[in-house]
N, C-alpha and C. Protein backbone atom coordinates (compact mmCIF):
# COMPACT_ATOMS: atom_id res chain seq x y z
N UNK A 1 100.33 130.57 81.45
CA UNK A 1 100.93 129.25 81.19
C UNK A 1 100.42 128.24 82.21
N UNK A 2 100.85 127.53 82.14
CA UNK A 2 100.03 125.73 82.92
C UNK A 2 100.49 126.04 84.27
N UNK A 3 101.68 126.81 84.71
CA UNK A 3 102.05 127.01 85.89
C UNK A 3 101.44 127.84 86.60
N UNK A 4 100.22 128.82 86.08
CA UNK A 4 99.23 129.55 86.59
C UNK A 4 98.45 129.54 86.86
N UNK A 5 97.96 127.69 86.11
CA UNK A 5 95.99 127.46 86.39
C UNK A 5 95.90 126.62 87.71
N UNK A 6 94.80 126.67 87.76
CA UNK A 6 94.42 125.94 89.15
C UNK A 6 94.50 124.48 89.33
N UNK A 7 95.48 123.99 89.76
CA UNK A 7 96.03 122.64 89.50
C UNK A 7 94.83 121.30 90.57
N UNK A 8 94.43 120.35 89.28
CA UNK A 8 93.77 119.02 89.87
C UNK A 8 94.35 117.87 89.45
N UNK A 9 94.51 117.38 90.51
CA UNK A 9 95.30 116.21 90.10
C UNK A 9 94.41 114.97 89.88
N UNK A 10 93.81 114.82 89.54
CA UNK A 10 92.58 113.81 89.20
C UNK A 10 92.70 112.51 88.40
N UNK A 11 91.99 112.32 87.86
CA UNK A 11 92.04 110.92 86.87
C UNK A 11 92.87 109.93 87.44
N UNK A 12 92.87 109.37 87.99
CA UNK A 12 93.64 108.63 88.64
C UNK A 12 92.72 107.24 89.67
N UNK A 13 93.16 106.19 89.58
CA UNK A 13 92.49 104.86 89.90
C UNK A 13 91.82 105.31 91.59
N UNK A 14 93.21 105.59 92.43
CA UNK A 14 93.13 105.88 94.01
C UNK A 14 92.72 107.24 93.67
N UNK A 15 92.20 108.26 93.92
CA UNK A 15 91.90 109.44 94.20
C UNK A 15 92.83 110.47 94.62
N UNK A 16 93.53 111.28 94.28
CA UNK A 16 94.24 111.93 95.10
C UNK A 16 93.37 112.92 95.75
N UNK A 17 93.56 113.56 97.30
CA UNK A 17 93.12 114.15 97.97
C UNK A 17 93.24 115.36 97.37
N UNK A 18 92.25 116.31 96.89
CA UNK A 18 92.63 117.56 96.36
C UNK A 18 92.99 118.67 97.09
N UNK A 19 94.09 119.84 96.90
CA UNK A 19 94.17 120.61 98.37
C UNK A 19 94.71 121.52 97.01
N UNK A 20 94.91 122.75 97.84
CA UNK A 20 95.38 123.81 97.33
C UNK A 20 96.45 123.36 96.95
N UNK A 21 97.04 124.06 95.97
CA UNK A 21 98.90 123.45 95.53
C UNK A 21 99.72 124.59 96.44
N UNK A 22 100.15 124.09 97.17
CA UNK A 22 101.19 125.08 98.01
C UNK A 22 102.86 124.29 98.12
N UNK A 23 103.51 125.23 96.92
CA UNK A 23 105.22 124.62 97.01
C UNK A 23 106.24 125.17 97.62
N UNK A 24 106.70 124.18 98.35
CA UNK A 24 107.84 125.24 99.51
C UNK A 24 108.98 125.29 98.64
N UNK A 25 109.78 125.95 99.37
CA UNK A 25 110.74 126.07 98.35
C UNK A 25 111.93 125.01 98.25
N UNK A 26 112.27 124.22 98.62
CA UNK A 26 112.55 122.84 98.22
C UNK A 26 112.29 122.25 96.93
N UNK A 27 110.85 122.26 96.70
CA UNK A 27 110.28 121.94 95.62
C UNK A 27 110.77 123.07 94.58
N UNK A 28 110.39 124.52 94.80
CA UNK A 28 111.05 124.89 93.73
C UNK A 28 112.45 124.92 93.25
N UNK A 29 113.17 124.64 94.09
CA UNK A 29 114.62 124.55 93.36
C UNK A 29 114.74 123.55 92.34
N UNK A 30 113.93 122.33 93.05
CA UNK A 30 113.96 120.95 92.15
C UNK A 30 113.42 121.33 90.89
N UNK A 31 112.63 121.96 90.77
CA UNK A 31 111.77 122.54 89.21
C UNK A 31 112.48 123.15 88.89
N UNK A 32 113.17 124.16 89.19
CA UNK A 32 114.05 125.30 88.60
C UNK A 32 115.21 124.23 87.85
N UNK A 33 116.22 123.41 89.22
CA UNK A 33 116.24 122.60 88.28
C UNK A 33 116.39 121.82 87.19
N UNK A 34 115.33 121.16 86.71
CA UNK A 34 114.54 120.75 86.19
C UNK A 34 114.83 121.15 84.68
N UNK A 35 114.05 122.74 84.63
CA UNK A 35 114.22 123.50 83.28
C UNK A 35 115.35 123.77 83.26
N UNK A 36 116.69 123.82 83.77
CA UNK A 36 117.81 124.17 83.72
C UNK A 36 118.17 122.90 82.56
N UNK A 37 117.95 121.81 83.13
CA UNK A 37 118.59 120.82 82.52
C UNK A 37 117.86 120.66 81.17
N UNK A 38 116.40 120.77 81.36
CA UNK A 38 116.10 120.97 80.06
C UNK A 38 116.62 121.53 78.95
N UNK A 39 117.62 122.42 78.93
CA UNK A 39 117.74 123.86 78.29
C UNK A 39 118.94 123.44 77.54
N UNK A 40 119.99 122.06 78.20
CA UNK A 40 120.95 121.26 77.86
C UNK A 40 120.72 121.21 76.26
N UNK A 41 122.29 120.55 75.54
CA UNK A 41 122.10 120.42 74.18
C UNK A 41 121.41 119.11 73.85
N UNK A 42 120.10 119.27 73.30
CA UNK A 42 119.11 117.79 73.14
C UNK A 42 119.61 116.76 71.98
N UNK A 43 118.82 115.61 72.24
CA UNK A 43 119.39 114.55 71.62
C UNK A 43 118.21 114.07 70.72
N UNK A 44 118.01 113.26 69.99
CA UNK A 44 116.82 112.58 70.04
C UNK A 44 116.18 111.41 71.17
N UNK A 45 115.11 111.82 70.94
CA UNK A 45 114.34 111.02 72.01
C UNK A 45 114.61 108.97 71.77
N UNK A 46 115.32 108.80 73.11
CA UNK A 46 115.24 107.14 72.81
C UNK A 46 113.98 106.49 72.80
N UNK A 47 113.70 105.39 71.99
CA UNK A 47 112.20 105.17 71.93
C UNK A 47 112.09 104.14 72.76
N UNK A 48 112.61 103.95 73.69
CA UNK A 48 111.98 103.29 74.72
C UNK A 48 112.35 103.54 76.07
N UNK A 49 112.58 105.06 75.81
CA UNK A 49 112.77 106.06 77.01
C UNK A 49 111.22 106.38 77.65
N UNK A 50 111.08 106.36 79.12
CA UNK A 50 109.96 106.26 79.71
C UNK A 50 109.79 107.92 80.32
N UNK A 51 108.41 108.26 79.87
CA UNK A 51 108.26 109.95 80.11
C UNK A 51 106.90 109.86 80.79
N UNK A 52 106.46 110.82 81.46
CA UNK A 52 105.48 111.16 82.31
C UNK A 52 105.12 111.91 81.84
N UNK A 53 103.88 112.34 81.66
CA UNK A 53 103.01 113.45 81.19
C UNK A 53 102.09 114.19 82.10
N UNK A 54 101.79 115.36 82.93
CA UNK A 54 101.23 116.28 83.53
C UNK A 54 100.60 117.19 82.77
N UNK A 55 98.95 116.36 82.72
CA UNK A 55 97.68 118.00 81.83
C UNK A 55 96.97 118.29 83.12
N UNK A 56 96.82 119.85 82.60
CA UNK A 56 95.42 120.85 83.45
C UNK A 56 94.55 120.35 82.75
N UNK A 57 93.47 121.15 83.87
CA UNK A 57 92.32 121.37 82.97
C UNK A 57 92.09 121.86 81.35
N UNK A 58 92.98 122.81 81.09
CA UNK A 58 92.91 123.04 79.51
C UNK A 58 93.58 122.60 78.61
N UNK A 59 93.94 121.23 78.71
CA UNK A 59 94.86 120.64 77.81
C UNK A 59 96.17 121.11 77.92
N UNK A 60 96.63 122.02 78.83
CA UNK A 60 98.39 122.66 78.57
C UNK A 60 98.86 121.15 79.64
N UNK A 61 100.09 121.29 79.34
CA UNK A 61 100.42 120.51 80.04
C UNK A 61 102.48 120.23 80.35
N UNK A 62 103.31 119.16 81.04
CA UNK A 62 104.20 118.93 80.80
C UNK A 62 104.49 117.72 80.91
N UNK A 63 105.75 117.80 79.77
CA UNK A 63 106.53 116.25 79.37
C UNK A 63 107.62 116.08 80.66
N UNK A 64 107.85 114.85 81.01
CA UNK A 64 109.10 114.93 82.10
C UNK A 64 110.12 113.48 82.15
N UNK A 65 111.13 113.58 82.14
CA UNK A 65 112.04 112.26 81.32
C UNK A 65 113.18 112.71 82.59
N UNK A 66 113.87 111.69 82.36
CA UNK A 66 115.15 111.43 82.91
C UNK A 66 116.23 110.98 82.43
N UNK A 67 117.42 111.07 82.76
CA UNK A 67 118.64 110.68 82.01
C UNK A 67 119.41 111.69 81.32
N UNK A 68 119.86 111.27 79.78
CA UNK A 68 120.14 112.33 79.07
C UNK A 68 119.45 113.28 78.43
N UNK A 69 119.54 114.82 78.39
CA UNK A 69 118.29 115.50 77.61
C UNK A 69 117.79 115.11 76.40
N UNK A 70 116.17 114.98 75.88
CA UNK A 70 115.97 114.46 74.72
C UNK A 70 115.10 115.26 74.39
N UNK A 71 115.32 115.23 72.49
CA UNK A 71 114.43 116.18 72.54
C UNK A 71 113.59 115.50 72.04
N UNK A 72 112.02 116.00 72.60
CA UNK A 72 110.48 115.26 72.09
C UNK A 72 110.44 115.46 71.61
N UNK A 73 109.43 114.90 70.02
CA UNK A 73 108.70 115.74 68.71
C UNK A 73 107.59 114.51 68.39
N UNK A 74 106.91 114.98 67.71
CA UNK A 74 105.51 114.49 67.18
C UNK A 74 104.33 114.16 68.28
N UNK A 75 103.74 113.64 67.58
CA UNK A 75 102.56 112.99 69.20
C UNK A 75 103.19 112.30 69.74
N UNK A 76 103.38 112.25 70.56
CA UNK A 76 103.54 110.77 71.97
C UNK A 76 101.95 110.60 72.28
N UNK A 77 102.66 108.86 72.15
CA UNK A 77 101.45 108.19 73.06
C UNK A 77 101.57 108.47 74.16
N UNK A 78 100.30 107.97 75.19
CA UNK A 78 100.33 107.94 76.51
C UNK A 78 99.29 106.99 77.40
N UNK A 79 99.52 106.80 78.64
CA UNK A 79 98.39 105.88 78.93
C UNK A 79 97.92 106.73 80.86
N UNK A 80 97.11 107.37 80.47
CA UNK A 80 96.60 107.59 81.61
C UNK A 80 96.98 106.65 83.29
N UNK A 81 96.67 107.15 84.18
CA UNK A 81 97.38 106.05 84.92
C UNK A 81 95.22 105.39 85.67
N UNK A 82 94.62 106.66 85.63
CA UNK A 82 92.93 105.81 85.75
C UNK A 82 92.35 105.22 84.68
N UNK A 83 93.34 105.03 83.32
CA UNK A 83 92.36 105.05 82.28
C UNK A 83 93.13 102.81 81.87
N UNK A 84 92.12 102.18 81.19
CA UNK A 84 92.22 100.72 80.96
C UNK A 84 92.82 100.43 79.56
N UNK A 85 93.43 101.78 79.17
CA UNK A 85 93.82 101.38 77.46
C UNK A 85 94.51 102.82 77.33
N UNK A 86 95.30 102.61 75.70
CA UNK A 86 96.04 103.84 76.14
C UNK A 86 95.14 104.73 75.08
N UNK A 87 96.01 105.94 75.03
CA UNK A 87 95.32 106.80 73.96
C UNK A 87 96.29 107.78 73.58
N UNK A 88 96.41 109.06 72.67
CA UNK A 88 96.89 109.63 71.94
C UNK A 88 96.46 111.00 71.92
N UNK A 89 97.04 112.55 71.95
CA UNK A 89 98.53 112.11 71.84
C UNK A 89 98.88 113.92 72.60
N UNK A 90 100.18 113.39 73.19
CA UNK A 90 101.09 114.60 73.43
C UNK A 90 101.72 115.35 72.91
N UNK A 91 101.71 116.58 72.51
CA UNK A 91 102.82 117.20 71.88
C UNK A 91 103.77 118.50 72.40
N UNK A 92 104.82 118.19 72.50
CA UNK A 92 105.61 119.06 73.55
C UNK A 92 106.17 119.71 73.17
N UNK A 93 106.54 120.64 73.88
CA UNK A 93 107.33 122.21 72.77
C UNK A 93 108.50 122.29 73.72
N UNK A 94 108.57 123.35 73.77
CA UNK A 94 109.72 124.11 74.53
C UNK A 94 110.12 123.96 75.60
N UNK A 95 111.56 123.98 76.33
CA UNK A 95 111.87 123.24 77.88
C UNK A 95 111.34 124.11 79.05
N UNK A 96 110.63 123.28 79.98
CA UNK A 96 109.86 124.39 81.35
C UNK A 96 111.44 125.38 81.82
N UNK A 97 111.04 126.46 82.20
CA UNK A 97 112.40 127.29 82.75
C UNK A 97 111.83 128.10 83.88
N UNK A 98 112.11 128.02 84.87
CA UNK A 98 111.86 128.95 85.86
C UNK A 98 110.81 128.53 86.50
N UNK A 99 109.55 129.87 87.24
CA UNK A 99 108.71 129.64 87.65
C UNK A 99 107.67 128.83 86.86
N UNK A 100 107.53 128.43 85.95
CA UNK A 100 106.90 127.12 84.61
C UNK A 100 107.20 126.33 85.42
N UNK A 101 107.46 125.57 85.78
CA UNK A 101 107.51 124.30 86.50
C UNK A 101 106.76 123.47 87.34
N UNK A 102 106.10 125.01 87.71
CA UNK A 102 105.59 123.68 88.45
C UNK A 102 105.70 123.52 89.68
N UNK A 103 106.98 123.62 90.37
CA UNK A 103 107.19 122.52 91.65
C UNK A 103 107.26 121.41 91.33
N UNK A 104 107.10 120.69 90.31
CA UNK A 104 106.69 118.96 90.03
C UNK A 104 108.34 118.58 89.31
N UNK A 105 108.64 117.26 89.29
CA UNK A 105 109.66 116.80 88.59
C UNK A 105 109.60 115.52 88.63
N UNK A 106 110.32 114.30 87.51
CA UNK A 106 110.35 113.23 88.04
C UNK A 106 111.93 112.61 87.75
N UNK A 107 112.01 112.13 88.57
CA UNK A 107 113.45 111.60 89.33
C UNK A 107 113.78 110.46 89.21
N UNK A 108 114.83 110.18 89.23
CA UNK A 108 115.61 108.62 89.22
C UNK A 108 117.02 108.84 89.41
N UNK A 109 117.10 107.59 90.77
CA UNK A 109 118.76 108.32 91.33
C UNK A 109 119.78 108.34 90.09
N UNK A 110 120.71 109.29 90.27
CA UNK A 110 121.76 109.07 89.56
C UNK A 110 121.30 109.44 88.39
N UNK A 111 120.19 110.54 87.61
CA UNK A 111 119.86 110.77 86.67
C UNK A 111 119.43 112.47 86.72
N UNK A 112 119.69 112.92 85.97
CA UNK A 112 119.32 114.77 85.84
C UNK A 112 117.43 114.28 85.48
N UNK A 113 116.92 115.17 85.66
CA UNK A 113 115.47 115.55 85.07
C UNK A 113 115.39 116.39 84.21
N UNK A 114 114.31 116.41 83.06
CA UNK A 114 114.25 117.15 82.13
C UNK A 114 112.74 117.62 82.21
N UNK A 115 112.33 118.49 81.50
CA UNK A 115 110.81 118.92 81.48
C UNK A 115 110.40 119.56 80.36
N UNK A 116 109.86 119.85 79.38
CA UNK A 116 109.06 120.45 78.50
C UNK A 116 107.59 120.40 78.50
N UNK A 117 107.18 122.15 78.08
CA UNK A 117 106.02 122.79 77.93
C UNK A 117 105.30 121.75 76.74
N UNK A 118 104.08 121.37 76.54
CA UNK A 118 102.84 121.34 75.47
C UNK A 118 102.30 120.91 75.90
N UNK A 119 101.26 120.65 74.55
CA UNK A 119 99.47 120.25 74.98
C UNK A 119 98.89 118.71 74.17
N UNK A 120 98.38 118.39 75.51
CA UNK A 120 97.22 117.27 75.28
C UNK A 120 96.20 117.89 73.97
N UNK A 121 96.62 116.69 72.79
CA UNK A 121 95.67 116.55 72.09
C UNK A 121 94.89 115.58 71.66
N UNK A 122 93.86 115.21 72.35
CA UNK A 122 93.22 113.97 72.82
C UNK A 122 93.12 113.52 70.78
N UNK A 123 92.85 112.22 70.99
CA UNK A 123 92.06 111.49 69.79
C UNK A 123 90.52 111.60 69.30
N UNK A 124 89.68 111.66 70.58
CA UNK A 124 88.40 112.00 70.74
C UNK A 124 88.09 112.72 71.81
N UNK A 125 87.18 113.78 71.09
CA UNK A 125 86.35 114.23 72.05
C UNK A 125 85.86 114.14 73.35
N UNK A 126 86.47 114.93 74.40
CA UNK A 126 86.51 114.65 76.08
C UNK A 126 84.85 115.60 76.48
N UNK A 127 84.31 114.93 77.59
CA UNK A 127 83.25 116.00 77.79
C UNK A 127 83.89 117.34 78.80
N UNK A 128 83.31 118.11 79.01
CA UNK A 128 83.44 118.82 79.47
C UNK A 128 84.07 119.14 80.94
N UNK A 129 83.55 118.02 81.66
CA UNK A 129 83.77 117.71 83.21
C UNK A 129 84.90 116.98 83.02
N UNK A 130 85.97 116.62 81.85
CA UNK A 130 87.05 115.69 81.92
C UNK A 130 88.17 116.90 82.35
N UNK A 131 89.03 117.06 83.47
CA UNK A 131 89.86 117.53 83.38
C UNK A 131 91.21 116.96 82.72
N UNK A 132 92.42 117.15 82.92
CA UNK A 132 93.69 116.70 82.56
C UNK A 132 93.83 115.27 83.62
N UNK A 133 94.56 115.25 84.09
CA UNK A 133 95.46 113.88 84.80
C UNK A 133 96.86 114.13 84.57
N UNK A 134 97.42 112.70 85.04
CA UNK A 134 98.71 112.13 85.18
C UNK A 134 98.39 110.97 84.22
N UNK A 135 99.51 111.38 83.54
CA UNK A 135 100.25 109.91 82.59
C UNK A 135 101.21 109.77 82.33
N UNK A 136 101.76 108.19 81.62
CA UNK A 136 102.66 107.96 81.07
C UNK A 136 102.68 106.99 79.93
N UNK A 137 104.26 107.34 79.20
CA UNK A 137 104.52 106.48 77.92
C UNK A 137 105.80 106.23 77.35
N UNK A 138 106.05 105.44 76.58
CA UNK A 138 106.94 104.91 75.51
C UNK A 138 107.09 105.81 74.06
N UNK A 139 108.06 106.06 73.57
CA UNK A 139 107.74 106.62 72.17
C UNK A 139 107.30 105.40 71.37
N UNK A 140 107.32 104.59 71.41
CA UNK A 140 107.29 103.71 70.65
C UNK A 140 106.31 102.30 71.14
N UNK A 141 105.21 102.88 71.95
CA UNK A 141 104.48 102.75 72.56
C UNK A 141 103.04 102.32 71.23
N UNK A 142 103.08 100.22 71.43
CA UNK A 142 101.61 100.56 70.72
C UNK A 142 100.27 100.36 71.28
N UNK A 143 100.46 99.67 72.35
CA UNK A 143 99.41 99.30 73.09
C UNK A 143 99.20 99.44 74.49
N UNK A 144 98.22 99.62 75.56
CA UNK A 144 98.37 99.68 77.12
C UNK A 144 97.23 98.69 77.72
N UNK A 145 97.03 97.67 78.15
CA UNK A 145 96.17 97.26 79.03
C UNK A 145 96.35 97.28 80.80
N UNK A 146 95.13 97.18 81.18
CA UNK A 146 95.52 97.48 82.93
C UNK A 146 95.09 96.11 83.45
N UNK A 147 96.14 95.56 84.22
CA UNK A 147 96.31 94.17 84.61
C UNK A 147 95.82 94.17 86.17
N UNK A 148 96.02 95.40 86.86
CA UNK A 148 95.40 95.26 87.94
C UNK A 148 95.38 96.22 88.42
N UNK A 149 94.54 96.70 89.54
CA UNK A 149 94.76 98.29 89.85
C UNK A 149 95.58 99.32 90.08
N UNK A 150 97.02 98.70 89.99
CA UNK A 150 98.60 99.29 89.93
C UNK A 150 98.61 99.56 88.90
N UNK A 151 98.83 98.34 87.70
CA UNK A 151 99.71 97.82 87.04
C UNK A 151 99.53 97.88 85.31
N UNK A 152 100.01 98.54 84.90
CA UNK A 152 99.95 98.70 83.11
C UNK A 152 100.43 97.54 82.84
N UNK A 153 100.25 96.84 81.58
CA UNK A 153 101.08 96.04 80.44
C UNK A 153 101.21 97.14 79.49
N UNK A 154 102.49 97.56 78.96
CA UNK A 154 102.50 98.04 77.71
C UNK A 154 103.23 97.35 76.68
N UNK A 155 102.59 97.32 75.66
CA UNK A 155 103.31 96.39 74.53
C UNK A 155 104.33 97.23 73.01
N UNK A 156 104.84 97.26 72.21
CA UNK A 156 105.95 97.74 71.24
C UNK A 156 105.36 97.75 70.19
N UNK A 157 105.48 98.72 68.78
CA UNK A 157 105.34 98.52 67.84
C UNK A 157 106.68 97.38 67.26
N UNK A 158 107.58 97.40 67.92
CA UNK A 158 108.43 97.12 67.19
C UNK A 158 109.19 95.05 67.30
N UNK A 159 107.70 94.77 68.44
CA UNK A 159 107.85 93.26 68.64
C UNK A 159 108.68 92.71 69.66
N UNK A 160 109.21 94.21 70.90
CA UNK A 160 109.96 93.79 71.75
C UNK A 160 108.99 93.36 72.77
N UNK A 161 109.60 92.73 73.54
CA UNK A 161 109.09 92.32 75.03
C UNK A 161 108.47 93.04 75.85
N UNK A 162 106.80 92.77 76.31
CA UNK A 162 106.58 94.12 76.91
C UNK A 162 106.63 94.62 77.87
N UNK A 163 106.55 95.68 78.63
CA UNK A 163 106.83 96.03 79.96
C UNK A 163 105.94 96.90 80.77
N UNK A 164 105.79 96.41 82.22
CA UNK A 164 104.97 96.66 83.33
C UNK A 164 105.22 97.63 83.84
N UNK A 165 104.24 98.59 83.99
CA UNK A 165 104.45 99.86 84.72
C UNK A 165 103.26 99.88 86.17
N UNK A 166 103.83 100.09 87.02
CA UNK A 166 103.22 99.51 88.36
C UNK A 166 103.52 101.00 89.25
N UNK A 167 102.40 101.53 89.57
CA UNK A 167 102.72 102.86 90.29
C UNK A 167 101.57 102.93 91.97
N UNK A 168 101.74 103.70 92.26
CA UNK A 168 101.42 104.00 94.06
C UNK A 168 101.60 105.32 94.35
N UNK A 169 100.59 105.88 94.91
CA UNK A 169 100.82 107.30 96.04
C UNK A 169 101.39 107.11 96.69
N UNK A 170 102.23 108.47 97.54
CA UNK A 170 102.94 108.17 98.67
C UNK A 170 102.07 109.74 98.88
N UNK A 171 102.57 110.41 100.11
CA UNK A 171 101.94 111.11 100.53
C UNK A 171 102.12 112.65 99.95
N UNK A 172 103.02 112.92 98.88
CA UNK A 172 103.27 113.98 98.31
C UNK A 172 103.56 113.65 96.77
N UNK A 173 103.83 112.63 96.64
CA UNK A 173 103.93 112.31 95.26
C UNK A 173 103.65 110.26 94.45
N UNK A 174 104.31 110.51 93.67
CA UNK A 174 103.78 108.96 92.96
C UNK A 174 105.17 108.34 93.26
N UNK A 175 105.13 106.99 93.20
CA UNK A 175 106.41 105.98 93.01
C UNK A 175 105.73 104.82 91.63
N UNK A 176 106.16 104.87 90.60
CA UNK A 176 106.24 104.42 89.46
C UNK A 176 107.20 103.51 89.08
N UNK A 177 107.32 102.31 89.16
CA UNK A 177 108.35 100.99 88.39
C UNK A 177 108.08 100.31 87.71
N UNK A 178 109.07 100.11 86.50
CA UNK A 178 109.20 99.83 85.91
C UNK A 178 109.66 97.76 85.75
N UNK A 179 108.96 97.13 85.09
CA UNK A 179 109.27 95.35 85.71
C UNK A 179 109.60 94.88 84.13
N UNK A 180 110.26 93.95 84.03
CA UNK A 180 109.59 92.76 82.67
C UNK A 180 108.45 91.91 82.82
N UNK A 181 108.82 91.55 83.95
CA UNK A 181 107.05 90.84 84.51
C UNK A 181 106.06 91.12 85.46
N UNK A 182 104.58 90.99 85.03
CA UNK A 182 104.28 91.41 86.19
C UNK A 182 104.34 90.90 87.17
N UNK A 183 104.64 90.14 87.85
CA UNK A 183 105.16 89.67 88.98
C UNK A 183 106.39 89.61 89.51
N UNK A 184 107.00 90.16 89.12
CA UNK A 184 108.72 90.65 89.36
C UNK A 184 108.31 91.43 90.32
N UNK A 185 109.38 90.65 91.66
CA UNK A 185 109.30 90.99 92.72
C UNK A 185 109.99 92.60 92.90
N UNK A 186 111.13 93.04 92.25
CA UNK A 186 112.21 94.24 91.91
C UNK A 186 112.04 94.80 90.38
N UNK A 187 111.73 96.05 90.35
CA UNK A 187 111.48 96.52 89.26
C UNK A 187 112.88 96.60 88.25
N UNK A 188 113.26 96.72 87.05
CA UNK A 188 114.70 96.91 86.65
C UNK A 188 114.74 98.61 86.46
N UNK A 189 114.02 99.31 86.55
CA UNK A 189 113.57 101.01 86.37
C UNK A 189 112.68 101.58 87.69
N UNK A 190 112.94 102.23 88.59
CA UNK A 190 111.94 103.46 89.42
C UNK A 190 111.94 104.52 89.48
N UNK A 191 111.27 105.48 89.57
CA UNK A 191 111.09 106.64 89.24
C UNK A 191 110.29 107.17 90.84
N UNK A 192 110.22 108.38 90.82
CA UNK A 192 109.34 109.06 91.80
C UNK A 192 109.30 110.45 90.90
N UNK A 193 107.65 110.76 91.23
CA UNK A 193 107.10 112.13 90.79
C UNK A 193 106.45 113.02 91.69
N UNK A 194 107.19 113.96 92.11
CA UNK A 194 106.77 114.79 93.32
C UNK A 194 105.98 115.69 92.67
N UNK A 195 104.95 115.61 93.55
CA UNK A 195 103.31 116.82 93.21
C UNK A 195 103.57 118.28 93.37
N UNK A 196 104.35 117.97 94.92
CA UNK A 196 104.18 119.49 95.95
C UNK A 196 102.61 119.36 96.40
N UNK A 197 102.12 118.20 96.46
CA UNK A 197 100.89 118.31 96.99
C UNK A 197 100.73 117.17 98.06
N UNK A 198 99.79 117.19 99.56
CA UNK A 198 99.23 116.61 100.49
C UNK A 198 97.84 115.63 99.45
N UNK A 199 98.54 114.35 99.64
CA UNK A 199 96.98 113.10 99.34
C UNK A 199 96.97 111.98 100.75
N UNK A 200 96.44 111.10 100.01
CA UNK A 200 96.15 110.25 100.73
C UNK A 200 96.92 108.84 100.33
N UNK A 201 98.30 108.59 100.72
CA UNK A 201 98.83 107.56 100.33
C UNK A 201 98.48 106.00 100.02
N UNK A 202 98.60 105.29 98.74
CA UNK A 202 98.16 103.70 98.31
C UNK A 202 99.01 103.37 98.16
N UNK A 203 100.27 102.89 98.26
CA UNK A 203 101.48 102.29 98.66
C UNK A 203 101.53 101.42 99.59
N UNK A 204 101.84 99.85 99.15
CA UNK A 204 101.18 99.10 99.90
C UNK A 204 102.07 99.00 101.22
N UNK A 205 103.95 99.49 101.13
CA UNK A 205 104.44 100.08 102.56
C UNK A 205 103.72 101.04 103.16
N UNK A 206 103.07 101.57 103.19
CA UNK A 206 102.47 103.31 103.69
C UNK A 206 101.13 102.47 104.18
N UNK A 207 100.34 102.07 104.02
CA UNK A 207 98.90 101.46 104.60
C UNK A 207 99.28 100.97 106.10
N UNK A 208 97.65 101.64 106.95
CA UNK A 208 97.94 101.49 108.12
C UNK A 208 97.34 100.54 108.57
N UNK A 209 97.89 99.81 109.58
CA UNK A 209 97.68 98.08 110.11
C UNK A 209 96.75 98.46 110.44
């Protein structure tokens, strides 16, 4: 399973520093967790509930949400966080439980985490040297442009207002917020996604004078 292969965290604008994945156990409780809550009685997925996506190298991968449990189905879009447009598509199965996890989760105070198992099934043809990445999306997700080296625009099938997704390394994981504008000084949504991995922090608090 995805919790066995040799994890790269790649695709990504800033680089993450690649290192062995070594999770203390801190991290695994948070994953354990994680699939616990997954395992909850599911709901349908709100469509403008914001999910994170984690692929390996072989297309396996996991879904990760917050709030109330939901359950995924069909493709989800997604938008890479190195990539300038979005693309298609995720499909998620069954909730991570146990050692599946990962170590990884993503968080928002005052909210349980959820996680489910599946696989990246790209739209087109990746070469060979493309591993997986980090992403994210909207169910209801129709469009992604990249406004600046943070910062997504994502736009609605459904004609709502669109919204900015603005993310940063910290030194073990991502900080991801959520804005109406891009220039909104306070996001109205944040999130954090812990790796269990040592990088090199782009967070414009974390940069050294």
């Amino acid at each position: 399973m995805y919790a066995k292969s040799a994890t790269r965290v790649g695709c990504y604008n800033r680089r993450f520093l690649l290192v062995e994945n070594h999770h203390d156990q801190a991290c695994r409780r948070r994953a354990g967790a994680a699939g616990r809550h997954g395992a909850h009685v599911l709901h349908a997925l709100d469509p403008a509930q914001f999910y994170l996506v984690d692929i390996n190298s072989d297309h396996q991968g996991q879904l990760h949400t917050t709030g109330a449990p939901a359950k995924p189905g069909g493709k989800l879009p997604l938008v890479f966080f190195d990539d300038a447009a979005g693309t298609c598509c995720f499909v998620p199965g069954a909730p991570v439980k146990g050692d599946d996890a990962l170590g990884r989760s993503l968080s928002r105070e005052g909210e349980e985490s959820h996680a489910w198992n599946g696989r990246y099934q790209p739209s087109k043809k990746r070469k060979d040297d493309e591993w997986g990445g980090i992403a994210f999306g909207f169910a209801t997700m129709q469009a992604a442009r990249r406004v600046d080296a943070r910062t997504h625009e994502v736009t609605f099938g459904d004609g709502g207002p669109p919204v900015y997704v603005r993310s940063c390394t910290t030194g073990e994981g991502m900080r991801i917020e959520l804005l109406h504008g891009a220039k909104d000084a306070k996001p109205y949504a944040d999130y954090y996604y812990s790796l269990g991995i040592d990088m090199e922090p782009d967070c414009p608090d974390m940069q050294a004078e």
